[in-house]
Protein backbone atom coordinates (compact mmCIF):
# COMPACT_ATOMS: atom_id res chain seq x y z
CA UNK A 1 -123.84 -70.15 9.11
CA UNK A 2 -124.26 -73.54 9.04
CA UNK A 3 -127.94 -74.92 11.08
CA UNK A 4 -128.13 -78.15 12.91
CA UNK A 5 -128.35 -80.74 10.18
CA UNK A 6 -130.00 -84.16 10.74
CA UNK A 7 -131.99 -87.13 9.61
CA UNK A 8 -135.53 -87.51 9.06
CA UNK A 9 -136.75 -90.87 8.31
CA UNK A 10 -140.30 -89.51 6.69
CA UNK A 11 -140.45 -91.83 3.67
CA UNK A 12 -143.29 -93.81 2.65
CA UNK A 13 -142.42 -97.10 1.63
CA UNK A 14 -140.16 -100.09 2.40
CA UNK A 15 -138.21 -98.77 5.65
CA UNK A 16 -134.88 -99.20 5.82
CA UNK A 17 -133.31 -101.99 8.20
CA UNK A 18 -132.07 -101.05 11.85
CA UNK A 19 -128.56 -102.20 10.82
CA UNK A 20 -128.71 -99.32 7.98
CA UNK A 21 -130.42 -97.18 10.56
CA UNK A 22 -127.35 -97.45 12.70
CA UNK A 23 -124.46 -97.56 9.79
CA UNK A 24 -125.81 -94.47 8.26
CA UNK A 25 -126.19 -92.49 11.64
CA UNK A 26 -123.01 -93.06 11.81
CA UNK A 27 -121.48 -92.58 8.70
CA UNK A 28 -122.91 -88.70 8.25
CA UNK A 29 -121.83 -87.72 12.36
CA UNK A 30 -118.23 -86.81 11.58
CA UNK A 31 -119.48 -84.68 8.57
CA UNK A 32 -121.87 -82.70 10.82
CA UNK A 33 -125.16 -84.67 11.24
CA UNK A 34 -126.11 -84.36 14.58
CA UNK A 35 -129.81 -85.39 15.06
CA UNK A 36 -131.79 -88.40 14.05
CA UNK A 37 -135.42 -88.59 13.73
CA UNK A 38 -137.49 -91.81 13.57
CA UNK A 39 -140.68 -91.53 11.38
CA UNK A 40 -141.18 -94.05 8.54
CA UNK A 41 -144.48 -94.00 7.44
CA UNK A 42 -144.67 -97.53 6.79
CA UNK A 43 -144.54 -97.54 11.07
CA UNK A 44 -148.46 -97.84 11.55
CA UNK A 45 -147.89 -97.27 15.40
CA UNK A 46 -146.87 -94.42 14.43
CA UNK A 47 -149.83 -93.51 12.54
CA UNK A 48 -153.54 -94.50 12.27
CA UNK A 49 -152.25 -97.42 14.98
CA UNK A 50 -150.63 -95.35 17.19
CA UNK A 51 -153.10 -95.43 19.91
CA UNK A 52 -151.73 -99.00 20.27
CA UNK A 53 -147.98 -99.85 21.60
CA UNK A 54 -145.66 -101.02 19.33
CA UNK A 55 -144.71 -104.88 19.47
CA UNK A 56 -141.82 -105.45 21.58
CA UNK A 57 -139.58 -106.33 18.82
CA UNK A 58 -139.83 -102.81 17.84
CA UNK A 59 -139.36 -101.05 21.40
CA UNK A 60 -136.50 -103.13 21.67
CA UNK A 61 -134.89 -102.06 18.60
CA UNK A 62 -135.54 -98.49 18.72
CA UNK A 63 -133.98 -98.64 22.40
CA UNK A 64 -130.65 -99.95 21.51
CA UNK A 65 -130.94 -97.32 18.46
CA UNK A 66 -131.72 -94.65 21.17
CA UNK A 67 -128.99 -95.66 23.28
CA UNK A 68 -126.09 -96.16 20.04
CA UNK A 69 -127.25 -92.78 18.80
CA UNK A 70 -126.34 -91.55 22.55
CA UNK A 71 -122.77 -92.86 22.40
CA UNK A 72 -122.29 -91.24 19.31
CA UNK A 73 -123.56 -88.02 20.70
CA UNK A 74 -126.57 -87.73 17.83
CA UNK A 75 -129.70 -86.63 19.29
CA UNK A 76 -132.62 -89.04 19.09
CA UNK A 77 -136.15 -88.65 17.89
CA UNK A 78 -139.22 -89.93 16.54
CA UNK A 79 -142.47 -88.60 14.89
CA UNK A 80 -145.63 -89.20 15.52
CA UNK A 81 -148.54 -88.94 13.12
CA UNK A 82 -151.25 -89.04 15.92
CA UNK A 83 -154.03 -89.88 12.84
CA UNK A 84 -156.56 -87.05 12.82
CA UNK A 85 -156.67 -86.25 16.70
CA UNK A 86 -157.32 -82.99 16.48
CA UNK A 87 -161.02 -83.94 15.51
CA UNK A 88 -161.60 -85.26 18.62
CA UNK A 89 -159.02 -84.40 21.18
CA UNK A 90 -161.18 -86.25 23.84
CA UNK A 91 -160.16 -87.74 27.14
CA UNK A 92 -159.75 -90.85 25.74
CA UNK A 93 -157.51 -89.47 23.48
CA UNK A 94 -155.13 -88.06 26.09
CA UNK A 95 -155.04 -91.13 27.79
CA UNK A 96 -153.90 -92.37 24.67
CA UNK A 97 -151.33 -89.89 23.76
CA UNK A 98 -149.79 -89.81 27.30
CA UNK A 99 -149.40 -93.20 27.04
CA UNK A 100 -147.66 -92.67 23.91
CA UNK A 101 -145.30 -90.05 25.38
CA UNK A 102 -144.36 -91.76 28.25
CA UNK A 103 -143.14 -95.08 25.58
CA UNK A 104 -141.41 -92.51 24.02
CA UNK A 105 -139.38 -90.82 27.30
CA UNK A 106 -138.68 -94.44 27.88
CA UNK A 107 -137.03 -95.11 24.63
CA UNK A 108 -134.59 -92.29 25.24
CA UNK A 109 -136.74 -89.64 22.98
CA UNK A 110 -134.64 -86.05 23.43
CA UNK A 111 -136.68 -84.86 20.18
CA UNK A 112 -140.18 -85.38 20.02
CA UNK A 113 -141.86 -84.41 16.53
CA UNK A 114 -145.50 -84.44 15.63
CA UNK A 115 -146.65 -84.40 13.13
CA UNK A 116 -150.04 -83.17 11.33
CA UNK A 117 -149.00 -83.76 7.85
CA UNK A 118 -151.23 -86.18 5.06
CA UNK A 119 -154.61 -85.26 7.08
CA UNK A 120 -157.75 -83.63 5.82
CA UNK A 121 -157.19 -79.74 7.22
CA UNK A 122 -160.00 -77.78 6.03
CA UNK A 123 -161.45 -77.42 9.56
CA UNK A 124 -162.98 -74.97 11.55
CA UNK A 125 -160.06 -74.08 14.23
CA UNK A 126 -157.94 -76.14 12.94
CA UNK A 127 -154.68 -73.78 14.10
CA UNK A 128 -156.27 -73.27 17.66
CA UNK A 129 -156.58 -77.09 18.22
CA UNK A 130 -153.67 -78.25 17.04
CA UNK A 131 -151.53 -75.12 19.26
CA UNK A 132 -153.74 -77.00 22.18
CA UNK A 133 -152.40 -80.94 21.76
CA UNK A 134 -148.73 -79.52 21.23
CA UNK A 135 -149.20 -77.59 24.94
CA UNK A 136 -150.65 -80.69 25.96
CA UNK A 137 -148.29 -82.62 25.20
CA UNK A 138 -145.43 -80.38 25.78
CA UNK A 139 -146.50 -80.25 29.67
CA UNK A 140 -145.86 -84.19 29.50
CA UNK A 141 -142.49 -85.24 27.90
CA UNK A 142 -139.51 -85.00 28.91
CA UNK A 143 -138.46 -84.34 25.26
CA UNK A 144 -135.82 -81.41 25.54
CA UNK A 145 -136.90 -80.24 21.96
CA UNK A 146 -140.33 -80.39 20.07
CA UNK A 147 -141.13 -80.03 16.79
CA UNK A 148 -144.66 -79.71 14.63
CA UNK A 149 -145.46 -80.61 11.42
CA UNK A 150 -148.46 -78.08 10.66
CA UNK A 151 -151.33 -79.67 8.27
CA UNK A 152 -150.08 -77.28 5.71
CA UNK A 153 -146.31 -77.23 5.20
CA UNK A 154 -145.60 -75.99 2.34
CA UNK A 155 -147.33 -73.05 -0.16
CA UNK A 156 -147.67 -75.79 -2.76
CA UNK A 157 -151.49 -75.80 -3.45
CA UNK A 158 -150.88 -80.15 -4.21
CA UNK A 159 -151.75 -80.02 -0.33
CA UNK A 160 -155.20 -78.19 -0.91
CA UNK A 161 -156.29 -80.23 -3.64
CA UNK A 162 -155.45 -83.60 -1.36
CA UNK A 163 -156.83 -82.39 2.04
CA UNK A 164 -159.29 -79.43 1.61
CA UNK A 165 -158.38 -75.95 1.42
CA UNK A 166 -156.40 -74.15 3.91
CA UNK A 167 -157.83 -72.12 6.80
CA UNK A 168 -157.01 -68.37 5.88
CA UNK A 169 -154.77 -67.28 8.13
CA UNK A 170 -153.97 -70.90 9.07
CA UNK A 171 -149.78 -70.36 9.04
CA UNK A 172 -150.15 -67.13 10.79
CA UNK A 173 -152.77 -68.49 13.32
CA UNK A 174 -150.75 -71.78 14.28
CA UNK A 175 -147.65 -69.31 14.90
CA UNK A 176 -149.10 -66.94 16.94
CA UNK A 177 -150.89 -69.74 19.35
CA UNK A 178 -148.25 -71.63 19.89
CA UNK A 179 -145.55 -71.20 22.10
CA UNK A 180 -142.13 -70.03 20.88
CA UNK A 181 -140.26 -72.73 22.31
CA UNK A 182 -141.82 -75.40 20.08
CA UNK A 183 -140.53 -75.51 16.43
CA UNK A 184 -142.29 -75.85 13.00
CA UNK A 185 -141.69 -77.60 10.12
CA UNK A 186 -141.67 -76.05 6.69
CA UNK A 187 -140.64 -77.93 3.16
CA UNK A 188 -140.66 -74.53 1.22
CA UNK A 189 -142.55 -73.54 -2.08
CA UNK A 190 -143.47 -77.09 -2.68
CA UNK A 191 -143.62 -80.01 -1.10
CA UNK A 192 -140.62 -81.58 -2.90
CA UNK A 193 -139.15 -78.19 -3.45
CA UNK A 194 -135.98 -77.60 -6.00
CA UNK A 195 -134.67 -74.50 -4.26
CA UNK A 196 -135.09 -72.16 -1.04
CA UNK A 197 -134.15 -69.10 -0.74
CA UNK A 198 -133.57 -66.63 1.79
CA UNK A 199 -136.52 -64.33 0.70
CA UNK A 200 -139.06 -67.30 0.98
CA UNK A 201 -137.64 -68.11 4.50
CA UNK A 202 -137.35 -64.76 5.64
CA UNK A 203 -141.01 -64.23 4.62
CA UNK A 204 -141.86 -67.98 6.32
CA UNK A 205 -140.52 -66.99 9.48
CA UNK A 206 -142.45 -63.51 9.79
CA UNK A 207 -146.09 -66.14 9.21
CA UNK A 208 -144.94 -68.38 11.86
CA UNK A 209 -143.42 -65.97 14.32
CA UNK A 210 -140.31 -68.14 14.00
CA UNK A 211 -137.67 -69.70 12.08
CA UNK A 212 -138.68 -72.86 10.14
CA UNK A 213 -136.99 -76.00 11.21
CA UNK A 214 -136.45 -77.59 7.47
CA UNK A 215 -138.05 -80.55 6.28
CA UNK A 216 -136.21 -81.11 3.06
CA UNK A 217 -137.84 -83.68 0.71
CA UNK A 218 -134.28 -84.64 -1.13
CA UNK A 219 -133.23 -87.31 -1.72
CA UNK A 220 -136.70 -88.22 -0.87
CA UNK A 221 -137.46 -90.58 -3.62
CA UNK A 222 -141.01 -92.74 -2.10
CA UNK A 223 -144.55 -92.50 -4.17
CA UNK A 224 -145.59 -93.82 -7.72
CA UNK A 225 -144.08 -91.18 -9.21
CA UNK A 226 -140.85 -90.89 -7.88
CA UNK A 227 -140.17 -94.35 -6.52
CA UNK A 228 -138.61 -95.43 -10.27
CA UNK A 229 -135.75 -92.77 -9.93
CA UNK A 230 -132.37 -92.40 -8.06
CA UNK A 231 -131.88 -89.50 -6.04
CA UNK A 232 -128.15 -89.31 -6.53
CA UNK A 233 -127.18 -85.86 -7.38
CA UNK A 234 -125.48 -83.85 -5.23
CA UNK A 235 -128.02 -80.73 -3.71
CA UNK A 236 -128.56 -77.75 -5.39
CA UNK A 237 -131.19 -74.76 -4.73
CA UNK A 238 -129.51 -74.74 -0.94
CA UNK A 239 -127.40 -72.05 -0.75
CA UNK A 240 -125.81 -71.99 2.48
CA UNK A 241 -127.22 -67.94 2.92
CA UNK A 242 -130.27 -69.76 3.65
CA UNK A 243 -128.66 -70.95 7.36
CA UNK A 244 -129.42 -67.86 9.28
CA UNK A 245 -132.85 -68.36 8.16
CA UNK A 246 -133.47 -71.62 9.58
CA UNK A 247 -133.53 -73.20 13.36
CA UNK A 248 -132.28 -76.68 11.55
CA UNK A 249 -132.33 -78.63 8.68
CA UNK A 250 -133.53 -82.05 8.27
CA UNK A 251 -132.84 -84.33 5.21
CA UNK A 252 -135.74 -86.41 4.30
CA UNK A 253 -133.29 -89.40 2.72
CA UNK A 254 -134.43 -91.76 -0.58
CA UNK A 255 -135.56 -95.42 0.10
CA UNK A 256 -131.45 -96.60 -0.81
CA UNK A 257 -129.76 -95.49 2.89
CA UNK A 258 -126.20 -95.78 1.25
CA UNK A 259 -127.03 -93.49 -2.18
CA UNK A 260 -128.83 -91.02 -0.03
CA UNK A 261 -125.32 -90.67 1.67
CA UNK A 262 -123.86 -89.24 -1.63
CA UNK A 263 -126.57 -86.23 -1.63
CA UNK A 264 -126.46 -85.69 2.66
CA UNK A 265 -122.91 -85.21 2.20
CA UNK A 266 -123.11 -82.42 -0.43
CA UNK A 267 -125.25 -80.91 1.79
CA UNK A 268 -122.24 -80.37 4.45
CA UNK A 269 -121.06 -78.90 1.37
CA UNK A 270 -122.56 -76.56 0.28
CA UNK A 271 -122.73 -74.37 3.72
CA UNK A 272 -119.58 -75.29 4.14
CA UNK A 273 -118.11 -73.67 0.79
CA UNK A 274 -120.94 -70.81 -0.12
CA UNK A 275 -120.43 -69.45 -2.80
CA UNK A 276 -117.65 -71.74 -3.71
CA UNK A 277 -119.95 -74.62 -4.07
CA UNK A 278 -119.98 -76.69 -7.03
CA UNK A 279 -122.56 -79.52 -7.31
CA UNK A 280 -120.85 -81.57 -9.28
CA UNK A 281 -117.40 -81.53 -8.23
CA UNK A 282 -119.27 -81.90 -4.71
CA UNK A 283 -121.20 -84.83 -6.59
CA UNK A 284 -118.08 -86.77 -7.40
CA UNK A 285 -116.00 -85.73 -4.05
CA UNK A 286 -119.41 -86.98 -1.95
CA UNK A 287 -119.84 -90.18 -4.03
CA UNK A 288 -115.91 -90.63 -3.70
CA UNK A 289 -116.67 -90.57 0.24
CA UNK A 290 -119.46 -93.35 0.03
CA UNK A 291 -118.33 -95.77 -2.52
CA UNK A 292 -114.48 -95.09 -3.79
CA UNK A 293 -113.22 -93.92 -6.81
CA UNK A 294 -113.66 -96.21 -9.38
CA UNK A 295 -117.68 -96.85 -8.38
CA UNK A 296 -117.97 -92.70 -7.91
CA UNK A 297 -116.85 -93.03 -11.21
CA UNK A 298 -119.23 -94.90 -13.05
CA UNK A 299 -122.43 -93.31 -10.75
CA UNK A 300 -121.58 -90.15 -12.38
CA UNK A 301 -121.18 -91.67 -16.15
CA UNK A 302 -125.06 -93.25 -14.99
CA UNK A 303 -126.53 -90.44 -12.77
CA UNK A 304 -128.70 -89.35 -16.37
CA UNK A 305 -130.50 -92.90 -16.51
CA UNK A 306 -130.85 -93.20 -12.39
CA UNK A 307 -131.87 -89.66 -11.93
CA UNK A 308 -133.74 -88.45 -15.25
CA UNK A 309 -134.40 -91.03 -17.32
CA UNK A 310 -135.71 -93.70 -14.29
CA UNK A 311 -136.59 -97.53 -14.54
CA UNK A 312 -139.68 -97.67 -16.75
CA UNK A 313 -137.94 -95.98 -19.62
CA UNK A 314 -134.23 -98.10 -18.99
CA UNK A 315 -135.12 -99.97 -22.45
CA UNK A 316 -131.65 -101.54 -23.23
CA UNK A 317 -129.85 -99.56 -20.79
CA UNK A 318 -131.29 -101.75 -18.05
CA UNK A 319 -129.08 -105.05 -19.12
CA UNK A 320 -125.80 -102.71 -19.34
CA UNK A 321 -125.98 -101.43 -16.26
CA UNK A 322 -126.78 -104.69 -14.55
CA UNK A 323 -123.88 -105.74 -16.00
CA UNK A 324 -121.95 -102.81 -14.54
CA UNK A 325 -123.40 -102.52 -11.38
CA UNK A 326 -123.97 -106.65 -10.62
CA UNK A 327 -120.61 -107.69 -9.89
CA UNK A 328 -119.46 -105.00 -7.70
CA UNK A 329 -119.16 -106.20 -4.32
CA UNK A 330 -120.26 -102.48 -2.39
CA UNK A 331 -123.45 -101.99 -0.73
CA UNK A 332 -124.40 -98.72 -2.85
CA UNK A 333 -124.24 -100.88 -5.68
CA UNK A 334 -126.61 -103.97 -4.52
CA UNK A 335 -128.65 -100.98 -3.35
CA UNK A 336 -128.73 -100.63 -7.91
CA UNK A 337 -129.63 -104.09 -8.36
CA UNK A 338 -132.40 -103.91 -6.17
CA UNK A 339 -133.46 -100.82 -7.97
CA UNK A 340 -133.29 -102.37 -11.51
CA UNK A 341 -135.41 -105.53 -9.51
CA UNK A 342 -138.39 -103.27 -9.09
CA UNK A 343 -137.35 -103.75 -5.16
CA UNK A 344 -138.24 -100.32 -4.40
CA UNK A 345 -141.14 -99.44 -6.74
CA UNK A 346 -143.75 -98.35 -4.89
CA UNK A 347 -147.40 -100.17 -5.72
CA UNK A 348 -150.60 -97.64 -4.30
CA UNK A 349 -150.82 -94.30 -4.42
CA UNK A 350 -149.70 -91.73 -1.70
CA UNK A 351 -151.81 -88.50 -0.85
């Protein structure tokens, strides 16, 4: 059983362009992608600014976005990161936040995510508050679908250290309060994690009274750390047993919107063949798809130094595949260049 499979734009760093927005909305629909979500980080309107509206250059953009995504019969959505609201949930706040749902119905918004992720957590009533703005807010869009992000997402104890430790109970709590119509988001074992399985989902969905909707962080490639790789590779650690498990699954794509094609298709993949999935014969059939032959090619003769090795430890690998890569007249491989540039390194630490 294959789950709805979509887009998440989640990424910290430099966001991609609205052109590549559109082209790669596009690209993955015929191959089974069939909801985009909005929610770049780097959006502060989004996040600690969104109490303000975004500048009209923006609305206008994410309009015609709404409206192409339409005609291709994707749905449309955006996150919100309404920054630490549930410490306060005052009326000023609501005013706020209704303000920011009715921008959002006007935009063409069909799924409406928000999103408690990256904020300190360890907080009395922290699952009874948050179930509260989601009814709130559900009572006041005309979003046909909503989604949460919970404050803890993921088992992976990286999110106590960074924002406190968890409420006991908190998973459990959050899924009992909250209505069954409104969906949860869930990364796995770890935040980036390497594998799910249908244990760890079954086991999910019994906490949160619900199947998780599936934030995947791959290709994800934003942060210090893993901003000097290439998330090429095709997916592995997704069998496609885990479908019945799962309301949806989002892809969380890498910074380069043409190479995170390569690992969205193998995705498509690997429910589509079970147990018959090979990564990398889906590796060089997916890459095939996004760049031709001959570039698929050399990607795969590469995908050690994008993927393992990264750009700070190149050495004299870095001229070669400049070399290789720099006359090729494809977008996947300016996407390279940019890479070996230090285009996409990311410069301040992320929580």
């Amino acid at each position: 059983m294959t789950p709805p499979l979509g887009l998440i734009e989640g990424y910290y760093g430099k966001p991609w362009s609205w052109p590549e927005r559109e082209a790669t909305i596009a690209f993955l629909k015929p191959h089974g992608f069939s909801f985009y979500m909005y929610a770049p980080k780097a959006d502060a309107h989004l996040r600690k600014l969104w109490r303000e509206p975004h500048q009209k250059e923006t609305t206008d953009a994410l309009r015609r976005l709404a409206a192409r995504c339409r005609e291709m019969d994707v749905r449309f959505g955006v996150g919100l990161s309404p920054f630490e609201l549930y410490r306060d949930f005052n009326a000023e706040a609501k005013t706020r936040l209704a303000a920011k749902l009715t921008q959002f119905d006007e935009w063409g918004v069909e799924h409406l995510a928000i999103l408690f992720d990256d904020m300190r957590g360890d907080l009395p009533n922290l699952a009874q508050t948050q179930a509260e703005i989601m009814h709130w807010a559900a009572a006041r869009t005309k979003a046909t679908k909503l989604v949460v992000c919970p404050s803890y997402y993921s088992d992976d104890p990286l999110l106590d250290r960074f924002f406190g430790r968890r409420p006991v109970n908190y998973l459990e709590d959050f899924g009992r309060l909250l209505d069954p119509a409104i969906e949860i988001f869930w990364t796995g074992e770890e935040v980036c994690s390497r594998e799910y399985s249908p244990g760890h989902l079954a086991r999910v969905t019994n906490q949160l009274r619900r199947k998780p909707f599936l934030w995947d962080n791959y290709p994800v490639n934003d942060g210090r750390r893993m901003s000097p790789f290439l998330h090429v590779r095709a997916v592995a650690g997704r069998p496609a047993a885990i479908g019945s498990h799962l309301s949806a699954h989002s892809v969380n794509p890498a910074l380069q919107p043409v190479l995170s094609r390569i690992p969205a298709l193998s995705l498509c993949e690997s429910y589509k063949l079970g147990e018959r999935y090979e990564y990398g014969r889906a590796f060089l059939e997916a890459a095939t798809t996004v760049c031709g032959h001959d570039l698929a090619l050399k990607l795969r003769d590469d995908i050690i130094h994008f993927q393992d090795i990264g750009l700070d430890h190149l050495g004299t690998a870095a001229e070669r595949i400049r070399r290789r890569y720099g006359e090729i007249d494809h977008a996947a491989a300016r996407e390279i260049i940019r890479w070996l540039n230090g285009e996409y390194k990311f410069k301040e630490d992320i929580a």
